[in-house]
N, C-alpha and C. Protein backbone atom coordinates (compact mmCIF):
# COMPACT_ATOMS: atom_id res chain seq x y z
N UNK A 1 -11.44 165.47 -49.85
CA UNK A 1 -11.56 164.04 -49.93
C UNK A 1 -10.27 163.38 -49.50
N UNK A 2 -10.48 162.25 -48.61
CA UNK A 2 -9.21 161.50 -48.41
C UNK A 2 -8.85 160.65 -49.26
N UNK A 3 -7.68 160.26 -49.46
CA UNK A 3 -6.61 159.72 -50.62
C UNK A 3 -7.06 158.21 -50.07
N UNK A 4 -7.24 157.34 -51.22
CA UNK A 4 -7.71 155.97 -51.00
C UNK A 4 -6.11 155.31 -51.09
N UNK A 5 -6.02 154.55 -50.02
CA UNK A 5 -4.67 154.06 -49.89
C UNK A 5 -4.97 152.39 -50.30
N UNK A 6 -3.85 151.39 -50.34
CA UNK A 6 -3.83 149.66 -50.81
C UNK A 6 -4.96 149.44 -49.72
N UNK A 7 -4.90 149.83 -48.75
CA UNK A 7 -5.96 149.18 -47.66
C UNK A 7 -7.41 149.26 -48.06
N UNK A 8 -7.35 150.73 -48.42
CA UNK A 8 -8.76 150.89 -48.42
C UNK A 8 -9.44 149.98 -49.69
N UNK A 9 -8.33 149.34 -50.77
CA UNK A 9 -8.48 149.17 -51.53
C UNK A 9 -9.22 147.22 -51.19
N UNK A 10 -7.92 146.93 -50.16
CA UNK A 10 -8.90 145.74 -50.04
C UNK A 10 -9.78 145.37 -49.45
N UNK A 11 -10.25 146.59 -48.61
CA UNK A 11 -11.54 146.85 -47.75
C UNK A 11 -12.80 146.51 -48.59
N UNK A 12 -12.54 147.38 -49.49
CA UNK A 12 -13.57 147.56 -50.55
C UNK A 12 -14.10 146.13 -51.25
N UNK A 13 -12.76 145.52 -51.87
CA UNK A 13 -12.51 144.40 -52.29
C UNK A 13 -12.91 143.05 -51.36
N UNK A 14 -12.93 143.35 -49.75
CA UNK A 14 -13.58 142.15 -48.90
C UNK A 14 -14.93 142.68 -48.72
N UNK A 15 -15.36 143.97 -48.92
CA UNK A 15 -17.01 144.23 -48.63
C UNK A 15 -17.53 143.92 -49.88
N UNK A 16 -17.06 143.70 -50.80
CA UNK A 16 -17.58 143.51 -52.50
C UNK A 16 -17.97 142.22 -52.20
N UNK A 17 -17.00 140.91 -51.44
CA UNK A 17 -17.35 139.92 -51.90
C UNK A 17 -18.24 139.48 -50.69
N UNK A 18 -18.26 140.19 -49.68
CA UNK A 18 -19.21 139.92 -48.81
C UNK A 18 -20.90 139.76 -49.13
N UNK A 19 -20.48 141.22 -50.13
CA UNK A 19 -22.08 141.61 -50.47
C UNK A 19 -22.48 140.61 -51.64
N UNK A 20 -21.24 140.43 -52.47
CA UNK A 20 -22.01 138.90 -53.60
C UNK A 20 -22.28 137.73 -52.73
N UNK A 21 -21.64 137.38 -51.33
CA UNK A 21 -21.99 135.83 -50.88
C UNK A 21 -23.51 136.11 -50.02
N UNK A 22 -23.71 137.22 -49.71
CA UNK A 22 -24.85 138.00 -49.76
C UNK A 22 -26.07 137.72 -50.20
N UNK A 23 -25.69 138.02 -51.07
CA UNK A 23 -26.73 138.38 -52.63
C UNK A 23 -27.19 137.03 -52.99
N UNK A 24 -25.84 136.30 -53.28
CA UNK A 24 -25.73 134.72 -53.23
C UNK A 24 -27.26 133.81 -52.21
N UNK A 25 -26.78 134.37 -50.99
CA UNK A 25 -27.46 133.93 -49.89
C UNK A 25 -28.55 134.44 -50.22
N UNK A 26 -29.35 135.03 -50.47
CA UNK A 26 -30.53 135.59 -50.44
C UNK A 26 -31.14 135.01 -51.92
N UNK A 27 -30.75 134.98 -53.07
CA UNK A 27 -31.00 134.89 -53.85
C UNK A 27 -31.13 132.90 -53.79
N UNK A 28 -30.23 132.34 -53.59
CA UNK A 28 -30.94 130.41 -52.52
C UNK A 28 -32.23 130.74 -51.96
N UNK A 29 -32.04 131.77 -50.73
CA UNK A 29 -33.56 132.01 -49.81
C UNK A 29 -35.11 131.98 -50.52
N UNK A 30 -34.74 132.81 -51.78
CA UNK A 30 -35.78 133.22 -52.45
C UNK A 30 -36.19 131.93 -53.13
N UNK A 31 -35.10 131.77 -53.86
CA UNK A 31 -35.85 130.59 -54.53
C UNK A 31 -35.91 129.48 -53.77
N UNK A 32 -35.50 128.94 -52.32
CA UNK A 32 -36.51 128.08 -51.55
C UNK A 32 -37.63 127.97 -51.48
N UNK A 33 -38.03 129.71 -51.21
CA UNK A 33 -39.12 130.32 -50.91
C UNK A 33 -40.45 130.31 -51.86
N UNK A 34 -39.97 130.48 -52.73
CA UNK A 34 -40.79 130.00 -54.40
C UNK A 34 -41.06 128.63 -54.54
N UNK A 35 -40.47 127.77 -54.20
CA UNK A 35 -40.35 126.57 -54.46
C UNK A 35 -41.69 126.56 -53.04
N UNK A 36 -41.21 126.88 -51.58
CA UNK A 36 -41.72 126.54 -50.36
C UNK A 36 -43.75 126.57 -51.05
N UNK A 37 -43.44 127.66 -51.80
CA UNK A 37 -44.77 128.51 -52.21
C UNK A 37 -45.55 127.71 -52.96
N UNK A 38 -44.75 126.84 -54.40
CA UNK A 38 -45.49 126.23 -55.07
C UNK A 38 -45.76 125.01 -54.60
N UNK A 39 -45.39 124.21 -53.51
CA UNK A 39 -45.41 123.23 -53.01
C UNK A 39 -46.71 123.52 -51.81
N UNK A 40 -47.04 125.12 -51.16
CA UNK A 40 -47.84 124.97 -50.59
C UNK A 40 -49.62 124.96 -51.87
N UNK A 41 -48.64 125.70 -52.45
CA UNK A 41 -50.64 125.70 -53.64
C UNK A 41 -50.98 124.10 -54.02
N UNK A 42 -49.86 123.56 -54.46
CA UNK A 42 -50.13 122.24 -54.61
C UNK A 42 -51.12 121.56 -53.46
N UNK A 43 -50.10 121.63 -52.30
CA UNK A 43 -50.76 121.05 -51.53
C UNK A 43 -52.40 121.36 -51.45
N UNK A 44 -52.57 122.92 -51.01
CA UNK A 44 -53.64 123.27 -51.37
C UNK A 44 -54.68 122.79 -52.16
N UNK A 45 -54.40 122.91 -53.57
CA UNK A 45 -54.89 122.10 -54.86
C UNK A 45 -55.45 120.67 -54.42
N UNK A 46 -54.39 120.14 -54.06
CA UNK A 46 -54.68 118.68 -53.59
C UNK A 46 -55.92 118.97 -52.61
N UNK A 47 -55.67 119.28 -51.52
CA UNK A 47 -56.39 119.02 -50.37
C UNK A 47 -58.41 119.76 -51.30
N UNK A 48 -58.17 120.91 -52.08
CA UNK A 48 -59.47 121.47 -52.54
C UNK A 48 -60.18 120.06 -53.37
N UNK A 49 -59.21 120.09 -53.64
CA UNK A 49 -59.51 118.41 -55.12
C UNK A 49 -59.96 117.16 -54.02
N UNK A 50 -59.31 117.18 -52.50
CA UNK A 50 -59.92 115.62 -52.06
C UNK A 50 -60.99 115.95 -50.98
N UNK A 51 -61.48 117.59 -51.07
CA UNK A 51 -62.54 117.40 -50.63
C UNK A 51 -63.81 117.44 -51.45
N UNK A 52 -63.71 117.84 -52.43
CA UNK A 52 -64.44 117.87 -54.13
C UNK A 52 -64.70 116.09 -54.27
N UNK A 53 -63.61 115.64 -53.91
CA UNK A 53 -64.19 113.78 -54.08
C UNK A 53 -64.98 112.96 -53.18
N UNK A 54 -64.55 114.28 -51.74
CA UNK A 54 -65.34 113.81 -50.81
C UNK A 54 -66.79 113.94 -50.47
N UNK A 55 -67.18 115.30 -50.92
CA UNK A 55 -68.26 115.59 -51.27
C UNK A 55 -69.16 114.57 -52.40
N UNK A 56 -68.72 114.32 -53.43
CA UNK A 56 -69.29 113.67 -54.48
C UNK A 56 -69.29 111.71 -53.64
N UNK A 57 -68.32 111.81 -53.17
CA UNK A 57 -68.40 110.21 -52.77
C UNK A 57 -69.15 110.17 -51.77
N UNK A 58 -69.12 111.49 -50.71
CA UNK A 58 -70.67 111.17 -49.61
C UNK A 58 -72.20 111.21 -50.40
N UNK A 59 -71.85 112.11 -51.37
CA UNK A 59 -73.42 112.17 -52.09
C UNK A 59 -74.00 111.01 -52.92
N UNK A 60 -72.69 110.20 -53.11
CA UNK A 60 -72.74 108.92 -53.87
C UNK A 60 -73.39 108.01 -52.75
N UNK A 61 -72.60 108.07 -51.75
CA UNK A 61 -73.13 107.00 -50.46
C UNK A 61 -74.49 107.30 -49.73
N UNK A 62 -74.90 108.81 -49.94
CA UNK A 62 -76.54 108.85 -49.44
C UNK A 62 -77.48 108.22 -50.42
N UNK A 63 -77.15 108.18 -51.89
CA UNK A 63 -77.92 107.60 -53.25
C UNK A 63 -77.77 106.50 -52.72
N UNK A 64 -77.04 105.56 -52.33
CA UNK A 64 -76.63 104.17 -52.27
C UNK A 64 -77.74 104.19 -51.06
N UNK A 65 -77.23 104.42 -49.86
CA UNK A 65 -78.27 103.72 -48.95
C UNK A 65 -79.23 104.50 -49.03
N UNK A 66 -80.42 105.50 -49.92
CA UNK A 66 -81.50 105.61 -50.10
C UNK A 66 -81.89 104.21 -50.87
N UNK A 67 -81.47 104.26 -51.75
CA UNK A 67 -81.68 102.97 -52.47
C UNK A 67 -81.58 101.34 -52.51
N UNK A 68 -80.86 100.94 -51.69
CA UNK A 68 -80.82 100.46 -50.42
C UNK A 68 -81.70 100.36 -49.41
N UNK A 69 -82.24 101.35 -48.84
CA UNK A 69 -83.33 101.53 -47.87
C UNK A 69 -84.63 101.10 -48.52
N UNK A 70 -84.85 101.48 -50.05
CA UNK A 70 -86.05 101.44 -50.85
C UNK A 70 -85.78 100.05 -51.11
N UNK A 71 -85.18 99.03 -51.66
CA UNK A 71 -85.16 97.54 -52.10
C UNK A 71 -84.89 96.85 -50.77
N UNK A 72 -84.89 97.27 -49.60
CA UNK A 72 -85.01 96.45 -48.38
C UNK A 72 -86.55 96.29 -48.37
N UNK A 73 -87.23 97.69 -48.04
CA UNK A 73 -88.56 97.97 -48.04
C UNK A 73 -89.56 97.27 -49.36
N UNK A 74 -89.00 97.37 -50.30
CA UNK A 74 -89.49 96.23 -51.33
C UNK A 74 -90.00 94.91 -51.48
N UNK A 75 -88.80 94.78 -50.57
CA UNK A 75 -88.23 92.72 -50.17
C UNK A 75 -88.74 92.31 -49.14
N UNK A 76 -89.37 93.88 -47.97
CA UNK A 76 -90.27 92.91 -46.82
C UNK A 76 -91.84 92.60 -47.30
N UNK A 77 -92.11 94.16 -48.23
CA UNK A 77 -93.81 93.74 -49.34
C UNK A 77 -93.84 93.04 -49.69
N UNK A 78 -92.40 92.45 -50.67
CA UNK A 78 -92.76 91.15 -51.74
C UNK A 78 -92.96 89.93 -50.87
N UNK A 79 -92.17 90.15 -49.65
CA UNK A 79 -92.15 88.66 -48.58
C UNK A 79 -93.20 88.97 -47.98
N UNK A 80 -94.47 90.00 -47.13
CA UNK A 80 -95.17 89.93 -46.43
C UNK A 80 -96.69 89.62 -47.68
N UNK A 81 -96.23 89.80 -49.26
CA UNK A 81 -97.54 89.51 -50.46
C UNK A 81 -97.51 88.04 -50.33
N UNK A 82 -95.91 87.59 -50.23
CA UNK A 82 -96.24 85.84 -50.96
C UNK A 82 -96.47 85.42 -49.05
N UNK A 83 -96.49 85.51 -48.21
CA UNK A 83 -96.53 84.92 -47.20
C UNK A 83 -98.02 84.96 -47.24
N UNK A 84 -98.70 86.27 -47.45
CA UNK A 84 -100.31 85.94 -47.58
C UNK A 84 -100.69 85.11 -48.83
N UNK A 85 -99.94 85.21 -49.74
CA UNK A 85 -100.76 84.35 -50.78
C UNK A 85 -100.69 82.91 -50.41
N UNK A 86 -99.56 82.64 -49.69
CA UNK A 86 -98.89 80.95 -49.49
C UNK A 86 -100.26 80.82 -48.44
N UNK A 87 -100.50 81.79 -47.57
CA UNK A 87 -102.21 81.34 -46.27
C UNK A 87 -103.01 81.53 -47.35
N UNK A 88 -103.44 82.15 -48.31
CA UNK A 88 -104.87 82.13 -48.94
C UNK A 88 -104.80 80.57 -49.95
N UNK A 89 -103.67 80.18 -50.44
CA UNK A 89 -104.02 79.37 -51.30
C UNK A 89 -104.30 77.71 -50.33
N UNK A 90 -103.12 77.85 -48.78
CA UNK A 90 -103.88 76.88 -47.89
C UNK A 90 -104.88 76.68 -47.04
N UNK A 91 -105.67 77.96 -47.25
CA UNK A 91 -107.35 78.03 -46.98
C UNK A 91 -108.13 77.61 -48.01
N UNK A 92 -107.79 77.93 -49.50
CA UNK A 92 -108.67 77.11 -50.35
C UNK A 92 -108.37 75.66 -50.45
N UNK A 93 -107.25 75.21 -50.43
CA UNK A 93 -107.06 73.88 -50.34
C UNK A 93 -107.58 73.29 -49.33
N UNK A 94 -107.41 74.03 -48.02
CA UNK A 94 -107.97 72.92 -47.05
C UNK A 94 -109.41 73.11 -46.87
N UNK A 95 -109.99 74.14 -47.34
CA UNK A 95 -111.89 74.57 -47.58
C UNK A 95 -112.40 73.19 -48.84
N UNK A 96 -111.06 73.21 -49.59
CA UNK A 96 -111.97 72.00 -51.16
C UNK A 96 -111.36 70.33 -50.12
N UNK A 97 -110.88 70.58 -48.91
CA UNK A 97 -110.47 68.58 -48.47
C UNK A 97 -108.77 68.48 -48.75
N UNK A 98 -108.12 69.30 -49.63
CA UNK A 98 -106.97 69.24 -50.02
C UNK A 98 -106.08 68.79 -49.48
């Protein structure tokens, strides 16, 4: 074995602190990375959640204009009943001289 001389000593001593600013560095990376991570599920989350509202708010809007469609269709019967009743009651009036 070779005899460790002052040099080798601060060799050692500049690769030591290399490997903590290192370690350092990697150990920031990671936890960006964690962070990068929970910020993508979120997002995720979010985006599962606003198509869950979207779904329910289109199914809301086909109820609406079915129903809608049905009280239009209502409103032309009730207007095409009294439009005949308004001619039958001015055929009896004008049949009695009215």
């Amino acid at each position: 074995m070779a005899e460790q001389g002052p040099r080798s000593g601060v060799t050692i001593e500049a690769a030591l602190q290399r490997l903590a600013k290192a370690l350092g560095t990697l150990e920031t990376s990671v936890q960006r990375r964690i962070e990068s991570d929970r910020s993508l599920n979120s997002l995720q989350d979010d985006l599962q959640r606003l198509g869950e509202d979207r779904s329910q708010l289109a199914n809301s809007l086909d109820k609406s204009e079915t129903r809608a469609q049905r009280l239009e269709d209502a409103n032309r019967d009730v207007s095409r009943r009294l439009v005949s009743a308004m001619e039958t009651i001015r055929s009896v009036l004008d049949a009695q001289g009215g």
